[in-house]
PDB file of N, CA and C in Angstrom:
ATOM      1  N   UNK A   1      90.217 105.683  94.412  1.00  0.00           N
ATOM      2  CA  UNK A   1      90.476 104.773  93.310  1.00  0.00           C
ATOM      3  C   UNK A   1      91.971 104.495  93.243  1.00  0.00           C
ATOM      4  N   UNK A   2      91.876 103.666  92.631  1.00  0.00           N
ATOM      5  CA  UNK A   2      93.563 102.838  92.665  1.00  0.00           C
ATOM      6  C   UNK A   2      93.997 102.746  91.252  1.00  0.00           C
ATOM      7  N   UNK A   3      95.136 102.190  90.921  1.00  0.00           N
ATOM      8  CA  UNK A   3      95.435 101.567  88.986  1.00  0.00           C
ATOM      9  C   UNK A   3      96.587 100.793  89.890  1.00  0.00           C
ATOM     10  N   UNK A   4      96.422  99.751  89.115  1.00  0.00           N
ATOM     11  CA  UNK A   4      97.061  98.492  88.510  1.00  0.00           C
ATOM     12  C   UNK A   4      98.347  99.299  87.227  1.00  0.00           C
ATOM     13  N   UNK A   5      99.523  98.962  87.675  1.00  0.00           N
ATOM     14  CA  UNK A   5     100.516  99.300  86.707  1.00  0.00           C
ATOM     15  C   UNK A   5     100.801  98.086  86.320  1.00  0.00           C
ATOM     16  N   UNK A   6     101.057  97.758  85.190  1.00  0.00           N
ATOM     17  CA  UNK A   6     101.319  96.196  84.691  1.00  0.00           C
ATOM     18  C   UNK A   6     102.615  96.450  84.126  1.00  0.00           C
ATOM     19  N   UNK A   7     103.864  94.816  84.373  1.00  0.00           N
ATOM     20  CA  UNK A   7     104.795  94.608  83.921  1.00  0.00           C
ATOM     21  C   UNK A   7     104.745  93.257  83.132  1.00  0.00           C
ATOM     22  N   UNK A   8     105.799  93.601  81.945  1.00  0.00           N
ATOM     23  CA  UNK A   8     106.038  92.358  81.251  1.00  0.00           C
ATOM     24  C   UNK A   8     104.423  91.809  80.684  1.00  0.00           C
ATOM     25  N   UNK A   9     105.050  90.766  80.131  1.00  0.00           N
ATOM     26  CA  UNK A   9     104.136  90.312  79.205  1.00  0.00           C
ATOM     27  C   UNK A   9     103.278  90.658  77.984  1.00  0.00           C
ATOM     28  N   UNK A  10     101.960  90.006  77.453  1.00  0.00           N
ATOM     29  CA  UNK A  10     101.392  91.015  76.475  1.00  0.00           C
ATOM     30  C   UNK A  10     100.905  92.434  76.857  1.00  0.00           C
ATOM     31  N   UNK A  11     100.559  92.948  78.081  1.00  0.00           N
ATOM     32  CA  UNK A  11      99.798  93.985  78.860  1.00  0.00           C
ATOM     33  C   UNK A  11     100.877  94.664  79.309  1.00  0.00           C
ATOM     34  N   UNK A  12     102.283  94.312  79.159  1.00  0.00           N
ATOM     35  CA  UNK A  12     103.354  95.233  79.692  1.00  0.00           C
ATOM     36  C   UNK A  12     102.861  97.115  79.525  1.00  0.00           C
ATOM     37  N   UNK A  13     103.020  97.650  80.642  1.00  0.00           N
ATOM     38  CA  UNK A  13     103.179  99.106  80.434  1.00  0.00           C
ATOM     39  C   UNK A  13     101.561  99.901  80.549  1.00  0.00           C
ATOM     40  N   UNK A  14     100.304  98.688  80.451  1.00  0.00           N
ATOM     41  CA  UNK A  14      99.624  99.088  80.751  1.00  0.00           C
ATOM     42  C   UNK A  14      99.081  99.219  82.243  1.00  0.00           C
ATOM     43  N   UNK A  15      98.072 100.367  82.279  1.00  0.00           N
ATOM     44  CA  UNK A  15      97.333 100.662  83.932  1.00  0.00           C
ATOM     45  C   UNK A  15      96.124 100.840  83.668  1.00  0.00           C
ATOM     46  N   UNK A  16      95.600  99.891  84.863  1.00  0.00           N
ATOM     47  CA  UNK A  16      94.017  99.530  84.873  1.00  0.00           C
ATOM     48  C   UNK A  16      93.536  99.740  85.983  1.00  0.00           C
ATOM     49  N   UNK A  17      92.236  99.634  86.165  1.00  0.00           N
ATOM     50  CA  UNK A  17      91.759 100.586  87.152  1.00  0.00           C
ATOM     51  C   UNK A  17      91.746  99.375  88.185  1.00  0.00           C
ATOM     52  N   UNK A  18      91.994  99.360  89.548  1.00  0.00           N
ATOM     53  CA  UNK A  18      92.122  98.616  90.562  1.00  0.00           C
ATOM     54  C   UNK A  18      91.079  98.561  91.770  1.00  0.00           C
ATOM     55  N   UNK A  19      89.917  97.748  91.767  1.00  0.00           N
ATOM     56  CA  UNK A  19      89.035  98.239  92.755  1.00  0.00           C
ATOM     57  C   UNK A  19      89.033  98.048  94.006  1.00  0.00           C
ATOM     58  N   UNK A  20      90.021  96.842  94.250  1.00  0.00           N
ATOM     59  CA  UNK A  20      90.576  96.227  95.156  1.00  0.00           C
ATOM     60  C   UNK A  20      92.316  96.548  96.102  1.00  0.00           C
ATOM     61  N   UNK A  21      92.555  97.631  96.472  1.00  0.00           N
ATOM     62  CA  UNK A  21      94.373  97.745  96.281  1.00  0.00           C
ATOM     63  C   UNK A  21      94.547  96.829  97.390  1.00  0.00           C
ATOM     64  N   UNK A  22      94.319  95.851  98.122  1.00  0.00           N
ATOM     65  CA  UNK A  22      94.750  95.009  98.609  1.00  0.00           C
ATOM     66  C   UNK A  22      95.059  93.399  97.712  1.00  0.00           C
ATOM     67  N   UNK A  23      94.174  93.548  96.389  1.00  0.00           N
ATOM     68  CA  UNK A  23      94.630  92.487  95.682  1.00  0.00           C
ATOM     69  C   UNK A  23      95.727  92.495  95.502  1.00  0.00           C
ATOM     70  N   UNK A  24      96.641  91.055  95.522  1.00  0.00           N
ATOM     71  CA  UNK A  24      97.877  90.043  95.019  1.00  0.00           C
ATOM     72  C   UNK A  24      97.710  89.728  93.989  1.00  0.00           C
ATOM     73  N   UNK A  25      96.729  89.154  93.039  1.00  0.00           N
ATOM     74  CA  UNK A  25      97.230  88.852  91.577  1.00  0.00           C
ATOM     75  C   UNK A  25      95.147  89.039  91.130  1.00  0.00           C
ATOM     76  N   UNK A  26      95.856  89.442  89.826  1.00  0.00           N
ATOM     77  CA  UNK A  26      95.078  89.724  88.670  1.00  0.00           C
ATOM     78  C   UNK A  26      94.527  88.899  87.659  1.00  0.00           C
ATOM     79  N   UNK A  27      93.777  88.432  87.014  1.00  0.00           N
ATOM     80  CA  UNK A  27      93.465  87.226  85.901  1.00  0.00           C
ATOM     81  C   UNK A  27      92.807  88.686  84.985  1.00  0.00           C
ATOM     82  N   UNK A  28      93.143  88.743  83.602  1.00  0.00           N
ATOM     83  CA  UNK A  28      92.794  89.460  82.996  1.00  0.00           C
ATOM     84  C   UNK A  28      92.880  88.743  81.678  1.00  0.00           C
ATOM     85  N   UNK A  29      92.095  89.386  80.966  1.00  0.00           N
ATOM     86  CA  UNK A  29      91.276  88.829  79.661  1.00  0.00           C
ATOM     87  C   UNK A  29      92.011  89.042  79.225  1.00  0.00           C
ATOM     88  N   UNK A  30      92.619  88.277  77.909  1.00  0.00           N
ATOM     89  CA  UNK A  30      93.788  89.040  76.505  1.00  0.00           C
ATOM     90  C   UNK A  30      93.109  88.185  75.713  1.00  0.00           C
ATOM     91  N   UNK A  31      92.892  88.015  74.449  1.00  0.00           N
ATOM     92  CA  UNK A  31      92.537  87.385  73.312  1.00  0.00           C
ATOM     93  C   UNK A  31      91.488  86.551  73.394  1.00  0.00           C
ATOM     94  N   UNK A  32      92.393  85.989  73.110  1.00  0.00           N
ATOM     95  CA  UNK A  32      91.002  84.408  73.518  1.00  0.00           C
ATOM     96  C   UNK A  32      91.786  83.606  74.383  1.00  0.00           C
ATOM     97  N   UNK A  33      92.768  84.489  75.280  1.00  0.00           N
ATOM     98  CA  UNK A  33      93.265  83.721  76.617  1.00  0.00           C
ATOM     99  C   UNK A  33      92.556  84.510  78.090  1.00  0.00           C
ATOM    100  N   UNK A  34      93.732  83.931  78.999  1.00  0.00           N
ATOM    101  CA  UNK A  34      93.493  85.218  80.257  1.00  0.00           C
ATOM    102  C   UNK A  34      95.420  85.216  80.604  1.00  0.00           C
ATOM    103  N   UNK A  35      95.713  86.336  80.880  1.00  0.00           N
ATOM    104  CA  UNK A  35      97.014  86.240  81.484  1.00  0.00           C
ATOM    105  C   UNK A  35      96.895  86.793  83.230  1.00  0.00           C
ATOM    106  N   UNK A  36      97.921  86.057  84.417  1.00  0.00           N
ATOM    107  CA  UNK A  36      97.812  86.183  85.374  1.00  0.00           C
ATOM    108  C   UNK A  36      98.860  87.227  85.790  1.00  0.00           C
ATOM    109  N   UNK A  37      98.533  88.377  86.716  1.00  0.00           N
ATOM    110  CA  UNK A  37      99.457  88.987  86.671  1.00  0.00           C
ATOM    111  C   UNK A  37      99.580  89.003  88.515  1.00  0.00           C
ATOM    112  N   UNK A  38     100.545  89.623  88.851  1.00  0.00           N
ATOM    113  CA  UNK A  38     101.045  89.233  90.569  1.00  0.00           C
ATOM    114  C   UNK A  38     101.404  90.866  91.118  1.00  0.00           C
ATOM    115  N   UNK A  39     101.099  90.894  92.287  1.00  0.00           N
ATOM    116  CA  UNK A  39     101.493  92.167  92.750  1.00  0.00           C
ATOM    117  C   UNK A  39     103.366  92.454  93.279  1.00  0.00           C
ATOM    118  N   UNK A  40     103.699  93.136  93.375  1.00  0.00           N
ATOM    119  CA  UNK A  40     104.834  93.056  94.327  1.00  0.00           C
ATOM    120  C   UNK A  40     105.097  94.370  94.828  1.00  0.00           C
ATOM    121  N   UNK A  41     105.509  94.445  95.596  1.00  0.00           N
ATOM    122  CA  UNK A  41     106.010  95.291  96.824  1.00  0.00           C
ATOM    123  C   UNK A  41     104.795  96.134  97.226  1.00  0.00           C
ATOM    124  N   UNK A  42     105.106  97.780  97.669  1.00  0.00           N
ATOM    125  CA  UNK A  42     103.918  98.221  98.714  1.00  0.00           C
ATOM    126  C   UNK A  42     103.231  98.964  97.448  1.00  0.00           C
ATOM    127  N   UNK A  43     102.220  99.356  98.436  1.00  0.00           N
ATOM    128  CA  UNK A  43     101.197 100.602  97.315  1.00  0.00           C
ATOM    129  C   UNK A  43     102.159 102.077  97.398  1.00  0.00           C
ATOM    130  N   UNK A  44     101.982 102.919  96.785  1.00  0.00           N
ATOM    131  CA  UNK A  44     102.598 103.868  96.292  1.00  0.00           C
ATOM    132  C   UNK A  44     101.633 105.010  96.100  1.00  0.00           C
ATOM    133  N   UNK A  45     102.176 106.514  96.144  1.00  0.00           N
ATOM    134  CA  UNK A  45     101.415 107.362  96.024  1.00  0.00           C
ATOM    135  C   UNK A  45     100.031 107.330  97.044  1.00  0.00           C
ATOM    136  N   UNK A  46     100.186 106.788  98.147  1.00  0.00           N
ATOM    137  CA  UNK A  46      98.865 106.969  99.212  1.00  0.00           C
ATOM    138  C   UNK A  46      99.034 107.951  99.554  1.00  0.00           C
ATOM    139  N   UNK A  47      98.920 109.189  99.735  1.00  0.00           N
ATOM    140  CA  UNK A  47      98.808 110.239 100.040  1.00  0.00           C
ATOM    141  C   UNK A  47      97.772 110.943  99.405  1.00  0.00           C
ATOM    142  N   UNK A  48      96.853 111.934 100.060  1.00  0.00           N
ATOM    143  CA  UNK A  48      96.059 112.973  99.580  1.00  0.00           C
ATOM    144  C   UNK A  48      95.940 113.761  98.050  1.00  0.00           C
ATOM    145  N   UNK A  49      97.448 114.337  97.883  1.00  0.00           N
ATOM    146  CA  UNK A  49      97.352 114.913  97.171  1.00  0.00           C
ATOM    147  C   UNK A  49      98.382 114.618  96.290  1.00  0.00           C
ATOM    148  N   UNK A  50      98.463 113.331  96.158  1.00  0.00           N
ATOM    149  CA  UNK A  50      99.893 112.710  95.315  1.00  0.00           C
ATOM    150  C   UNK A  50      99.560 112.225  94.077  1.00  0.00           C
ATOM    151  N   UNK A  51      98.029 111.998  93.121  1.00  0.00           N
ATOM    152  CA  UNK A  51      97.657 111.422  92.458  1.00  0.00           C
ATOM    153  C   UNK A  51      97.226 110.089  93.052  1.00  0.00           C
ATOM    154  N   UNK A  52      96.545 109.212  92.170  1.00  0.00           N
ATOM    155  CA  UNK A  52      95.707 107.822  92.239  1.00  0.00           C
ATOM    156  C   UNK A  52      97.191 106.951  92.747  1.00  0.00           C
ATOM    157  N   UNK A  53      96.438 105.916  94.069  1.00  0.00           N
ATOM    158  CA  UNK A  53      97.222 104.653  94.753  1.00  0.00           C
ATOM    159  C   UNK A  53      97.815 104.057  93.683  1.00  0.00           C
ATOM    160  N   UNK A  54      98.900 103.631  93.618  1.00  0.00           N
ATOM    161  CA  UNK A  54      99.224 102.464  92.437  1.00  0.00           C
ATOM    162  C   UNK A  54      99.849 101.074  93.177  1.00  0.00           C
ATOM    163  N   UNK A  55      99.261 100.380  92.454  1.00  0.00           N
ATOM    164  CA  UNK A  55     100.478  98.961  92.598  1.00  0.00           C
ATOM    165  C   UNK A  55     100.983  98.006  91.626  1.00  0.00           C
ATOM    166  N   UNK A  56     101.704  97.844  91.644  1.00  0.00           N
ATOM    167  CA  UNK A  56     103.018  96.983  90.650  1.00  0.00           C
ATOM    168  C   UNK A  56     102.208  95.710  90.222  1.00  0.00           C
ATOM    169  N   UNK A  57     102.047  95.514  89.530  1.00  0.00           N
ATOM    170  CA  UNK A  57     101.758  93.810  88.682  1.00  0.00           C
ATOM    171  C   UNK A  57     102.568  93.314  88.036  1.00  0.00           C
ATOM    172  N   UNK A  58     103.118  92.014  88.077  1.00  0.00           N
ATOM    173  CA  UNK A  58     104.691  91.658  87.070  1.00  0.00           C
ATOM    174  C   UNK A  58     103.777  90.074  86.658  1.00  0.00           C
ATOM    175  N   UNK A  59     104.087  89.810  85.248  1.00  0.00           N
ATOM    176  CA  UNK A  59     103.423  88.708  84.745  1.00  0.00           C
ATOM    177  C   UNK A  59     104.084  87.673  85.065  1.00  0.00           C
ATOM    178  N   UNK A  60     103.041  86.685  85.180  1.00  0.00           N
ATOM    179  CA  UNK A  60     103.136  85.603  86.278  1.00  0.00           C
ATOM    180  C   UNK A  60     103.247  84.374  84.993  1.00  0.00           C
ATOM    181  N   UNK A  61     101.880  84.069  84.017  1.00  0.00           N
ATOM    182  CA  UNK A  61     102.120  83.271  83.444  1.00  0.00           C
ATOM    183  C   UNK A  61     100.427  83.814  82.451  1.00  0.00           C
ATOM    184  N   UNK A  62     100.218  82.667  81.398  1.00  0.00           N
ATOM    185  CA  UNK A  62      98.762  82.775  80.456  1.00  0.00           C
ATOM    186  C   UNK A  62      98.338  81.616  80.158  1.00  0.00           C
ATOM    187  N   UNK A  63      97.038  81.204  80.776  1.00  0.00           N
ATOM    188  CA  UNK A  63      96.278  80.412  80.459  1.00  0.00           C
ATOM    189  C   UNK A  63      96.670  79.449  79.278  1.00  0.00           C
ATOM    190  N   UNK A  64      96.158  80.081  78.236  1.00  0.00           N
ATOM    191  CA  UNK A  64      96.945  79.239  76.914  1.00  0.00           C
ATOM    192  C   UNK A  64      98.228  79.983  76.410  1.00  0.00           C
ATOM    193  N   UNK A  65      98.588  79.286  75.314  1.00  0.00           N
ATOM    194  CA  UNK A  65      99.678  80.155  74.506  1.00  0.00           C
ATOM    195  C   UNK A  65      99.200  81.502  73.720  1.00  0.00           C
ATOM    196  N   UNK A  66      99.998  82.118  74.094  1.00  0.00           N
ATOM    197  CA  UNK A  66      99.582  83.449  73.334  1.00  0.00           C
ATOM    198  C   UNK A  66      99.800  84.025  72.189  1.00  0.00           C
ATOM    199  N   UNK A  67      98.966  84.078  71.451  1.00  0.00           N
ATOM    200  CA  UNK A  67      99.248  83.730  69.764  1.00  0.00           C
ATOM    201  C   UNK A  67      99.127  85.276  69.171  1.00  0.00           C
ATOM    202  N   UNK A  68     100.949  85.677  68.640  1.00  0.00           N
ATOM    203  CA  UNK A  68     100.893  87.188  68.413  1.00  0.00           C
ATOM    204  C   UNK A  68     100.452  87.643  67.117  1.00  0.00           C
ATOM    205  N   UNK A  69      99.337  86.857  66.171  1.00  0.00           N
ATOM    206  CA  UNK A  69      99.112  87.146  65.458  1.00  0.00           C
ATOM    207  C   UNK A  69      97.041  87.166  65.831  1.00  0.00           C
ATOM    208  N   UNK A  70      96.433  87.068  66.112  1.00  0.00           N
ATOM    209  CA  UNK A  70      95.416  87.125  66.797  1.00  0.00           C
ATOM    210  C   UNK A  70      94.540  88.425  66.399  1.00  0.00           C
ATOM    211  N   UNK A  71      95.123  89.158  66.474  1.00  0.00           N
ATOM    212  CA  UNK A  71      94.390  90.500  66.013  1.00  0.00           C
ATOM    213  C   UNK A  71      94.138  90.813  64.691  1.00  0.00           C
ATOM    214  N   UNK A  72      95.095  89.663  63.627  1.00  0.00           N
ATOM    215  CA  UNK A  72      94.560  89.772  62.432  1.00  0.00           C
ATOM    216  C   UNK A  72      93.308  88.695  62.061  1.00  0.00           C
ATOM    217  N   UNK A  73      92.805  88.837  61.249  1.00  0.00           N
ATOM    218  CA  UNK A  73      91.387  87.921  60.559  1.00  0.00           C
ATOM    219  C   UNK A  73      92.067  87.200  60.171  1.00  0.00           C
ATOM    220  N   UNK A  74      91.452  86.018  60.300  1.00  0.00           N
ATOM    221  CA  UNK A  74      91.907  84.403  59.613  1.00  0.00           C
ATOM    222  C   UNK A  74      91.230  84.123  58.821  1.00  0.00           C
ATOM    223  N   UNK A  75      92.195  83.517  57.958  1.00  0.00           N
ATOM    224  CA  UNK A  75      91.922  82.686  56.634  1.00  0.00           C
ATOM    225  C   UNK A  75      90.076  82.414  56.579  1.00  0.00           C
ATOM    226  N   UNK A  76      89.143  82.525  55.464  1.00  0.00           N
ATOM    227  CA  UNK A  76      88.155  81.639  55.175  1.00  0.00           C
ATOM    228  C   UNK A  76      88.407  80.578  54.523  1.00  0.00           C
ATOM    229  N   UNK A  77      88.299  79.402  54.713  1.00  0.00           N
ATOM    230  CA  UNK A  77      87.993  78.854  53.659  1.00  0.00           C
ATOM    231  C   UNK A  77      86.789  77.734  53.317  1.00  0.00           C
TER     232      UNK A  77
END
């Protein structure tokens, strides 16, 4: 198994599980968008007994605008 380390953006700092470690970029769900995220440089930690493969993701761009209030409930009216 692999993880996805994520940079920047709304997902900054998070790691997700990677099923693919040859993937280049990521489309991942955020809100009621998707944000694209990009790989860069090599995999890391391949070794036996070094812990889980990782690779770098740095945010690329998001579908729509990303609206930082979203997680609260909106207005009825």
């Amino acid at each position: 198994m692999a993880i996805a380390r994520l940079h920047g953006g709304p997902l900054d700092g998070q790691l997700l599980p990677l099923a693919d470690p040859d993937l280049d970029r990521m489309i991942v769900p955020y809100s009621e968008t998707q944000v694209v995220y990009a790989r860069r440089g090599d995999l890391t930690r391949t070794g036996q007994n070094d812990g889980p493969t990782e690779a770098e993701f740095w945010f690329v761009e998001a579908e729509n605008d990303i609206d930082p209030d979203s997680d609260q409930p909106r207005e009825r009216r």
